[in-house]
Structures are given as C-alpha cells and as structure tokens.
Protein backbone atom coordinates (compact mmCIF):
# COMPACT_ATOMS: atom_id res chain seq x y z
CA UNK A 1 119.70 96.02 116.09
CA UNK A 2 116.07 96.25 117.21
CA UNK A 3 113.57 93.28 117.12
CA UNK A 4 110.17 93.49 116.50
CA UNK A 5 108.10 91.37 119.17
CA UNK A 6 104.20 90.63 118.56
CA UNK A 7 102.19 91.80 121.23
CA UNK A 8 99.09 90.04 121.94
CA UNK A 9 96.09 91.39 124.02
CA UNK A 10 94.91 89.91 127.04
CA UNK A 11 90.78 88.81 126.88
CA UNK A 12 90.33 91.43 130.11
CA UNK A 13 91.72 94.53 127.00
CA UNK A 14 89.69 92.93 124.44
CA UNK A 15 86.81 93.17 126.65
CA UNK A 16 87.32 96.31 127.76
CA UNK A 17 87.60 97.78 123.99
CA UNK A 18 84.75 96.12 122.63
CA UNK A 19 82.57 97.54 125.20
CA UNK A 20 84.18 100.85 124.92
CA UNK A 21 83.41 100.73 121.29
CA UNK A 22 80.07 99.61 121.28
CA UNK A 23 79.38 103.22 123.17
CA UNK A 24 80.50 104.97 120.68
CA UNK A 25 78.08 106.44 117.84
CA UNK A 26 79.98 108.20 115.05
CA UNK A 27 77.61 111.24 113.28
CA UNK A 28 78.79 112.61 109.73
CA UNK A 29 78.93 115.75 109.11
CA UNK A 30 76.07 116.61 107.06
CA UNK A 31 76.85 117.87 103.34
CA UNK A 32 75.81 120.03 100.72
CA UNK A 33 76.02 121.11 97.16
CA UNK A 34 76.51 125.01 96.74
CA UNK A 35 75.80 126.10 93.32
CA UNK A 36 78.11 129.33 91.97
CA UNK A 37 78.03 130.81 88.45
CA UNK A 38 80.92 133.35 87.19
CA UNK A 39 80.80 135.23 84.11
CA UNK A 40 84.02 134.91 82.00
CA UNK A 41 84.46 137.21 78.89
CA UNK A 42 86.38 134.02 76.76
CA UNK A 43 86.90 130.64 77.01
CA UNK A 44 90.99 131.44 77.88
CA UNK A 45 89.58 134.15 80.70
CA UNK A 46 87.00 131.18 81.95
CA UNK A 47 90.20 128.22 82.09
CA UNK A 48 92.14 131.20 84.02
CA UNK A 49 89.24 131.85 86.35
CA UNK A 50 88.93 127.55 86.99
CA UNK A 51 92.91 127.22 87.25
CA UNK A 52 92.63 130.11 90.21
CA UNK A 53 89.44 128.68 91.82
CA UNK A 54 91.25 124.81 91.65
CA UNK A 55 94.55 126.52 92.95
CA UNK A 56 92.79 128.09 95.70
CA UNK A 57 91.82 127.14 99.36
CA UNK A 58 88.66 126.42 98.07
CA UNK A 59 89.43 123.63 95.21
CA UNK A 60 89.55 120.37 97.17
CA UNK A 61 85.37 121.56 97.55
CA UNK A 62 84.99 121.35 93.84
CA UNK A 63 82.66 118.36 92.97
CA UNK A 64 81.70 119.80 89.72
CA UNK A 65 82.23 122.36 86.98
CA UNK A 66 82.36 123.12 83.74
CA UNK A 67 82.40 126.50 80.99
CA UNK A 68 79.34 126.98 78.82
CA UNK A 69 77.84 130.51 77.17
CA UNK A 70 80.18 132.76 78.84
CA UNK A 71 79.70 131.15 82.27
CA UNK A 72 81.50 129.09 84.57
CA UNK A 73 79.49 126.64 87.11
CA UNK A 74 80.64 125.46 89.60
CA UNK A 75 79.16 123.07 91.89
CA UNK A 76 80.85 122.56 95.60
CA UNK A 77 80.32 119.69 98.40
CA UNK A 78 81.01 120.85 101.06
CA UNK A 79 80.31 120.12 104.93
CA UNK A 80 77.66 122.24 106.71
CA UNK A 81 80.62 123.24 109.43
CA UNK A 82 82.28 124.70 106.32
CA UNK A 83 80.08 126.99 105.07
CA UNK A 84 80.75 129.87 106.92
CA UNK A 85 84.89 129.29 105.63
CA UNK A 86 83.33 128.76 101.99
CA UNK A 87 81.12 132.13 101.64
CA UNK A 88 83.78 133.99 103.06
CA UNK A 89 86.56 132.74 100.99
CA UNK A 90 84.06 132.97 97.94
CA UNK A 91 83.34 136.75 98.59
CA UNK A 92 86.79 137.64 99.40
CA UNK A 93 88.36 135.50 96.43
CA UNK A 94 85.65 135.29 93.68
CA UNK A 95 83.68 138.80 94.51
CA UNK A 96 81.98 138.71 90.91
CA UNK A 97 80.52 135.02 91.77
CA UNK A 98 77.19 134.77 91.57
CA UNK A 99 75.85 131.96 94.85
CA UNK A 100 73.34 129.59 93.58
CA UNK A 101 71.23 127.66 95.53
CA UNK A 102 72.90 124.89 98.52
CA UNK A 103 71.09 121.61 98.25
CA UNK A 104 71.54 119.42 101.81
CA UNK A 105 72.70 116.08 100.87
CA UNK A 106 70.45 113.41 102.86
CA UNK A 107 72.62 111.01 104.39
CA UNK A 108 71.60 107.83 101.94
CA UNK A 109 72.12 109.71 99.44
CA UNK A 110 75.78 110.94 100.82
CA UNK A 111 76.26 106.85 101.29
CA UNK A 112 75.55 106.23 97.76
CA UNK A 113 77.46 108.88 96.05
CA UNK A 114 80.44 107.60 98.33
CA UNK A 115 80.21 104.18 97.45
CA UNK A 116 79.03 104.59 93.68
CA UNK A 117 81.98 108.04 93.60
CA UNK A 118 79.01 109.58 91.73
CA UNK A 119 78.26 112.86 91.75
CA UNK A 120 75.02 114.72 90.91
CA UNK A 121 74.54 116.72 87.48
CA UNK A 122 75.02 120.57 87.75
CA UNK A 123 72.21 122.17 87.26
C-alpha cells in the first residue's frame, strides 16, 4: 500500500516562485455582447428555434434571450478571439438571424458582472 508523504518546499523554491510570479501579468480576454434577432412564426416554432440554438456549439455564449412579438433575441458574451467562430457558426447554423449590434464590455464592467453574476438587459 502507498503512503502519502508531505512535501515541503525549501525557502531557495519559494523564492524562486514568488519572483517568477511577480513577472507575470495575466490580460483577459476582452468581451462583448452580440445582439441577434430571429423571426419565429409561433411561440412552439420560437421554443424549437431556442432548444436548437442552446443545443448548439454556440449555447454556452448565450447570456440572454427571450421570445416576444414573433421574435427571438438573443443576446451573446462572447470573447473578442471568438468572434470570427461565432459569425460563422451563426451564418452557417441560424442563416435567417438577423446580427444586432456587439457592445465591447470594458473591463470594470466585465469585473462587476462577474462578481455581481449580473448580466445586462437585452435591448
């Protein structure tokens, strides 16, 4: 049977990490909100249409939606480095989307919405 020892670090590795990590500067990827509308027929075509989109490579980007007047909206957060992968998927997947406008998140306000788990009204 194995035992489990502790392992302590010497001061000279302590040393050696702390000045290691006080080099080091981490930089977020900057975020952004992309606005898309789709026009559903009913309110069963419209759940159908949300159940594909949340089912989809492009769910876990959903920060917001909702069905109202024949229209799905959909608000995304995505990272900037994604957008390419999110247009792309959104015109091959959702061709009869219509792209809103993409709001860059400023980085307090990214802070706050992480800390708070808020997220911003759809508009």
């Amino acid at each position: 049977m194995a035992s489990l020892h502790s392992v302590r670090s010497t001061p000279d590795v302590q040393k050696k990490t702390a000045s290691v990590l006080d080099n080091v500067m981490a930089f977020p990827n900057q975020r952004a909100y992309l606005s898309v509308s789709i026009q559903c027929s009913t309110k069963d075509h419209g759940q159908a249409q949300l159940h594909a989109l949340f089912h989809s490579t492009l769910g876990v980007y959903v920060a917001d939606s909702r069905i109202e007047k024949g229209e799905i909206k959909v608000r995304f957060d995505i990272a900037l480095t994604d957008l390419d992968f999110t247009m792309h998927t959104l015109i091959r997947d959702l061709p009869e989307a219509t792209l809103g406008k993409l709001e860059v998140k400023s980085f307090p306000q990214a802070q706050q919405e992480r800390r708070t788990g808020s997220l911003l009204q759809l508009v």
